[in-house]
Protein backbone atom coordinates (compact mmCIF):
# COMPACT_ATOMS: atom_id res chain seq x y z
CA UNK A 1 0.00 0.00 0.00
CA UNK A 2 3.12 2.30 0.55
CA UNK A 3 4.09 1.59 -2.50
CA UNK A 4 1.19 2.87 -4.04
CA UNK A 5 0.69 5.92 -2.06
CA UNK A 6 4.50 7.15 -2.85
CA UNK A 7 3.27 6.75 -6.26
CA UNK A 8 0.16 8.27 -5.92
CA UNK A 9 1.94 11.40 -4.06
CA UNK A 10 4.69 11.37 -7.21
CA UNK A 11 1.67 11.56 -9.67
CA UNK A 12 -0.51 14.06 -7.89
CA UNK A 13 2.71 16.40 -7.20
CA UNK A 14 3.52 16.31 -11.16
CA UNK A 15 0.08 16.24 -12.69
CA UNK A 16 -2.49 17.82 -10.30
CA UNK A 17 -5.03 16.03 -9.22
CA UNK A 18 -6.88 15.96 -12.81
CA UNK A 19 -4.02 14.92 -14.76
CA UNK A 20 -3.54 11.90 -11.46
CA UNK A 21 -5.80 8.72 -12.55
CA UNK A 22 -5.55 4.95 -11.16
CA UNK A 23 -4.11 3.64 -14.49
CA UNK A 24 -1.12 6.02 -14.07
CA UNK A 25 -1.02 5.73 -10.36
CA UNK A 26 -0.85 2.15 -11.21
CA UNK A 27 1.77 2.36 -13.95
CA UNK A 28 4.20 4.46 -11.62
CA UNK A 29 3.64 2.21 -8.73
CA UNK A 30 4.63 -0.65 -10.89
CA UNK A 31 1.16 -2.63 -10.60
CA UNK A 32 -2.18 -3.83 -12.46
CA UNK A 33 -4.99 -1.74 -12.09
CA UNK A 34 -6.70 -4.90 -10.70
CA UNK A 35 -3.81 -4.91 -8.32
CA UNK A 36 -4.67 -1.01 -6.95
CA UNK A 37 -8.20 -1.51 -6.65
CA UNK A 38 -7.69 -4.15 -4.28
CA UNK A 39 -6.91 -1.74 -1.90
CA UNK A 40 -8.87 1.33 -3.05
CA UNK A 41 -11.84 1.32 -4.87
CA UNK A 42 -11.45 4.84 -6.94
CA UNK A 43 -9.31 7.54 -7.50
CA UNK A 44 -10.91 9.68 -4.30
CA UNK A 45 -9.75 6.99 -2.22
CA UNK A 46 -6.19 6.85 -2.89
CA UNK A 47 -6.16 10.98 -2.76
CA UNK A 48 -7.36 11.20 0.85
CA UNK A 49 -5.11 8.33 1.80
CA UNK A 50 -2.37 10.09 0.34
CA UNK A 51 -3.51 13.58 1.98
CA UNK A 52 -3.87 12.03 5.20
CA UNK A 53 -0.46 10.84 5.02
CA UNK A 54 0.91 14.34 4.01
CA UNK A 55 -0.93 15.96 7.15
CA UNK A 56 -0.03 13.26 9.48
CA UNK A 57 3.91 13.95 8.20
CA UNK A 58 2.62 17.96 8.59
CA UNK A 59 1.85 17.11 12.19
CA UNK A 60 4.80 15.17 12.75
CA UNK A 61 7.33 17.68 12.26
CA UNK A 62 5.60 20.52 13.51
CA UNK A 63 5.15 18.90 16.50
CA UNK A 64 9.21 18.12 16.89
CA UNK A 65 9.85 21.95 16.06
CA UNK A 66 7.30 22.79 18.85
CA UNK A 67 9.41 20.39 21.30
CA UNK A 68 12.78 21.05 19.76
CA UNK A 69 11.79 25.05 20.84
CA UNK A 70 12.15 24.80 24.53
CA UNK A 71 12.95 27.35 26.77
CA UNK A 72 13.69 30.74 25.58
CA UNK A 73 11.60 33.67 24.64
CA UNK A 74 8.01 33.42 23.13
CA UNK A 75 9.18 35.61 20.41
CA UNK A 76 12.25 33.04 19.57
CA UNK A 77 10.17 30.22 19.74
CA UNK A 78 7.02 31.53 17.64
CA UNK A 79 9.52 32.67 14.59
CA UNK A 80 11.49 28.77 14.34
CA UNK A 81 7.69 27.48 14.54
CA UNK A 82 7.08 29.61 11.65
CA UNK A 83 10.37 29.12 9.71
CA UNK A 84 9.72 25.24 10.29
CA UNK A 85 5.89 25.55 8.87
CA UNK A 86 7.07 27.57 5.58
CA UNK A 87 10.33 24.70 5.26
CA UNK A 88 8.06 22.07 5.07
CA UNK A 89 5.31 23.67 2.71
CA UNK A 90 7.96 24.39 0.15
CA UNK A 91 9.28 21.11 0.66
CA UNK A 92 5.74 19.95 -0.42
CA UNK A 93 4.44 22.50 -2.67
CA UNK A 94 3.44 20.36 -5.35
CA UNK A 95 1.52 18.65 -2.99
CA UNK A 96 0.14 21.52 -1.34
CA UNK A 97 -1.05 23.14 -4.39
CA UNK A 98 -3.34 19.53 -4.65
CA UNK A 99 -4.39 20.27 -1.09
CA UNK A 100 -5.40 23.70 -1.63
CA UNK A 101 -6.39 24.12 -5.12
CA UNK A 102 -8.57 19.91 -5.65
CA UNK A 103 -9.42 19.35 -1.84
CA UNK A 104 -12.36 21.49 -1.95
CA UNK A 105 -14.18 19.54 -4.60
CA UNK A 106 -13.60 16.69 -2.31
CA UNK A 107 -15.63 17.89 0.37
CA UNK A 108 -14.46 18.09 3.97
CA UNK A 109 -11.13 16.87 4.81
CA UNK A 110 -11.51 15.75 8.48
CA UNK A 111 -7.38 15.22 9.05
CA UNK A 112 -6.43 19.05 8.02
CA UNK A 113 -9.08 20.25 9.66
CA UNK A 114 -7.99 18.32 12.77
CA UNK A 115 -4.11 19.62 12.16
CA UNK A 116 -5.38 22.89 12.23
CA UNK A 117 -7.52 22.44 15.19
CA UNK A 118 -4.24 20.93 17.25
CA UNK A 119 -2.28 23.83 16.04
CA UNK A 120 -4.94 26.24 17.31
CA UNK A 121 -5.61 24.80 20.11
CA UNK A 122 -1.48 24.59 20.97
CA UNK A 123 -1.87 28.28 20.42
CA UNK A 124 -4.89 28.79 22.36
CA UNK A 125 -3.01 27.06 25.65
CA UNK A 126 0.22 28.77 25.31
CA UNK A 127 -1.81 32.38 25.40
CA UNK A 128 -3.57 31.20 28.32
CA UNK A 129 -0.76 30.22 29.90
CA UNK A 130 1.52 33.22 28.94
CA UNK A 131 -1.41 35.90 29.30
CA UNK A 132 1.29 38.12 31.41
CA UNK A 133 3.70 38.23 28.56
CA UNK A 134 0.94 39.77 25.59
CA UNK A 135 -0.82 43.33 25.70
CA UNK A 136 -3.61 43.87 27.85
CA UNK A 137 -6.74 42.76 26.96
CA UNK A 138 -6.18 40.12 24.55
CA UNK A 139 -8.81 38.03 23.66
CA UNK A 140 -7.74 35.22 23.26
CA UNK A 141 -10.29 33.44 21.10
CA UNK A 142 -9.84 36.17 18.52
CA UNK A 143 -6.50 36.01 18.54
CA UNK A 144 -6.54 32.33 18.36
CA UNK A 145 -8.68 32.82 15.43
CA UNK A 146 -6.66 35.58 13.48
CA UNK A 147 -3.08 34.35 14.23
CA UNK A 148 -4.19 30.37 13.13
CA UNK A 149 -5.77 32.10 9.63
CA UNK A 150 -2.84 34.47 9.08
CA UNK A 151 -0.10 32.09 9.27
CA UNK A 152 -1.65 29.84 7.57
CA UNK A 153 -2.64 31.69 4.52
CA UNK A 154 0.25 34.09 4.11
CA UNK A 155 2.42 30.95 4.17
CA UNK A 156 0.53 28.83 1.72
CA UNK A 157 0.25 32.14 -0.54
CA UNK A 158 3.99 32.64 0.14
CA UNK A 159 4.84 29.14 -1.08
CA UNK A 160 1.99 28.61 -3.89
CA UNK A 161 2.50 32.37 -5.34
CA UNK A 162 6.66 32.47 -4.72
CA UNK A 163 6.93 36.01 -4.92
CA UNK A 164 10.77 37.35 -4.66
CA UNK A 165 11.18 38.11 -1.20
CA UNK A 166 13.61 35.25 0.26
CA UNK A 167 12.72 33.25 2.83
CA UNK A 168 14.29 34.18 5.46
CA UNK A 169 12.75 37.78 5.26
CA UNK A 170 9.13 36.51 5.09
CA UNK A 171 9.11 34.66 7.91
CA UNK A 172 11.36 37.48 10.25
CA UNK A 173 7.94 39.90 8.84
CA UNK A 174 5.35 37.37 9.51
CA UNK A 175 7.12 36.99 12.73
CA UNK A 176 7.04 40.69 13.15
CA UNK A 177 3.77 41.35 12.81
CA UNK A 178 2.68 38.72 15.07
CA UNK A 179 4.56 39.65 17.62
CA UNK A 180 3.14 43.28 17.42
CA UNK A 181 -0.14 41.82 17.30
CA UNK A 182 0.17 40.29 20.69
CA UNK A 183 3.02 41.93 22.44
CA UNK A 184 2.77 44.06 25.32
């Protein structure tokens, strides 16, 4: 099954999801068509198998960034978090053009939705629990709300759109700006 997701993830990342069907999801994973439908039954099947893969790697790595962090300021910590999110989407660009661009026809995607809920709520708990550190009156649901959309669409429009501002400069102002938004 590996075997066929790698090659489903190679076809999708090169073709889009239009241009990805079972017969040449088949031919790159070396196997009948018979063979593929054994363990999906369309082409639907083997895309959210192969984006639930690619969020549960998302999740993976964010979540070692988030530990690797450790002690030091917030401001520190929240820029490598975001410096780690914008490595991996260009890392997987191709594949997060499929994500954004063919997901939506799919319908809901429970797993991204439920990476972007841990994010948020990671978030959430680490303004609740740093509320002496950010500007008075914060609320935190909004800002929750606002930081979890921002970063997440500047840095998918960063990747997607690659305008010519290196890398390094985005994320110091996205980091900026954040930390303007919620600093004292």
């Amino acid at each position: 099954m590996e075997r066929i997701l790698d090659a489903a993830t190679r076809v999708l990342s090169e073709r889009g999801y239009d241009g990805a069907s079972t017969n040449r999801i088949a031919a790159e994973a070396g196997l009948s068509n018979g063979s593929l439908y054994q363990y999906f039954p369309h082409k639907d099947a083997i895309v959210v198998a192969v984006l639930d893969r690619f969020a549960d790697h998302l999740a993976e790595q964010l979540g070692r960034e988030i530990e690797s962090a450790g002690p030091g300021s917030w401001q520190a910590g929240g820029r490598a978090l975001l410096d780690a999110q914008v490595r991996l989407f260009e890392e997987h660009a191709d594949l997060l053009r499929v994500v954004v661009e063919q997901v939506p026809r799919l319908g809901p995607f429970d797993k991204l939705a439920a990476l972007q809920r841990r994010f948020t709520d990671i978030v959430r708990v680490y303004l609740l629990l740093n509320r002496d550190s950010f500007r008075a009156g914060l609320d935190v649901d909004t800002t929750v709300w606002l930081l979890s959309e921002t970063v997440g669409q500047v840095s998918i429009r960063y990747v997607l759109d690659r305008p010519r501002i290196p890398r390094e400069r985005f994320v110091d102002e996205l980091a900026e700006l954040i930390i303007r938004y919620i600093d004292r």
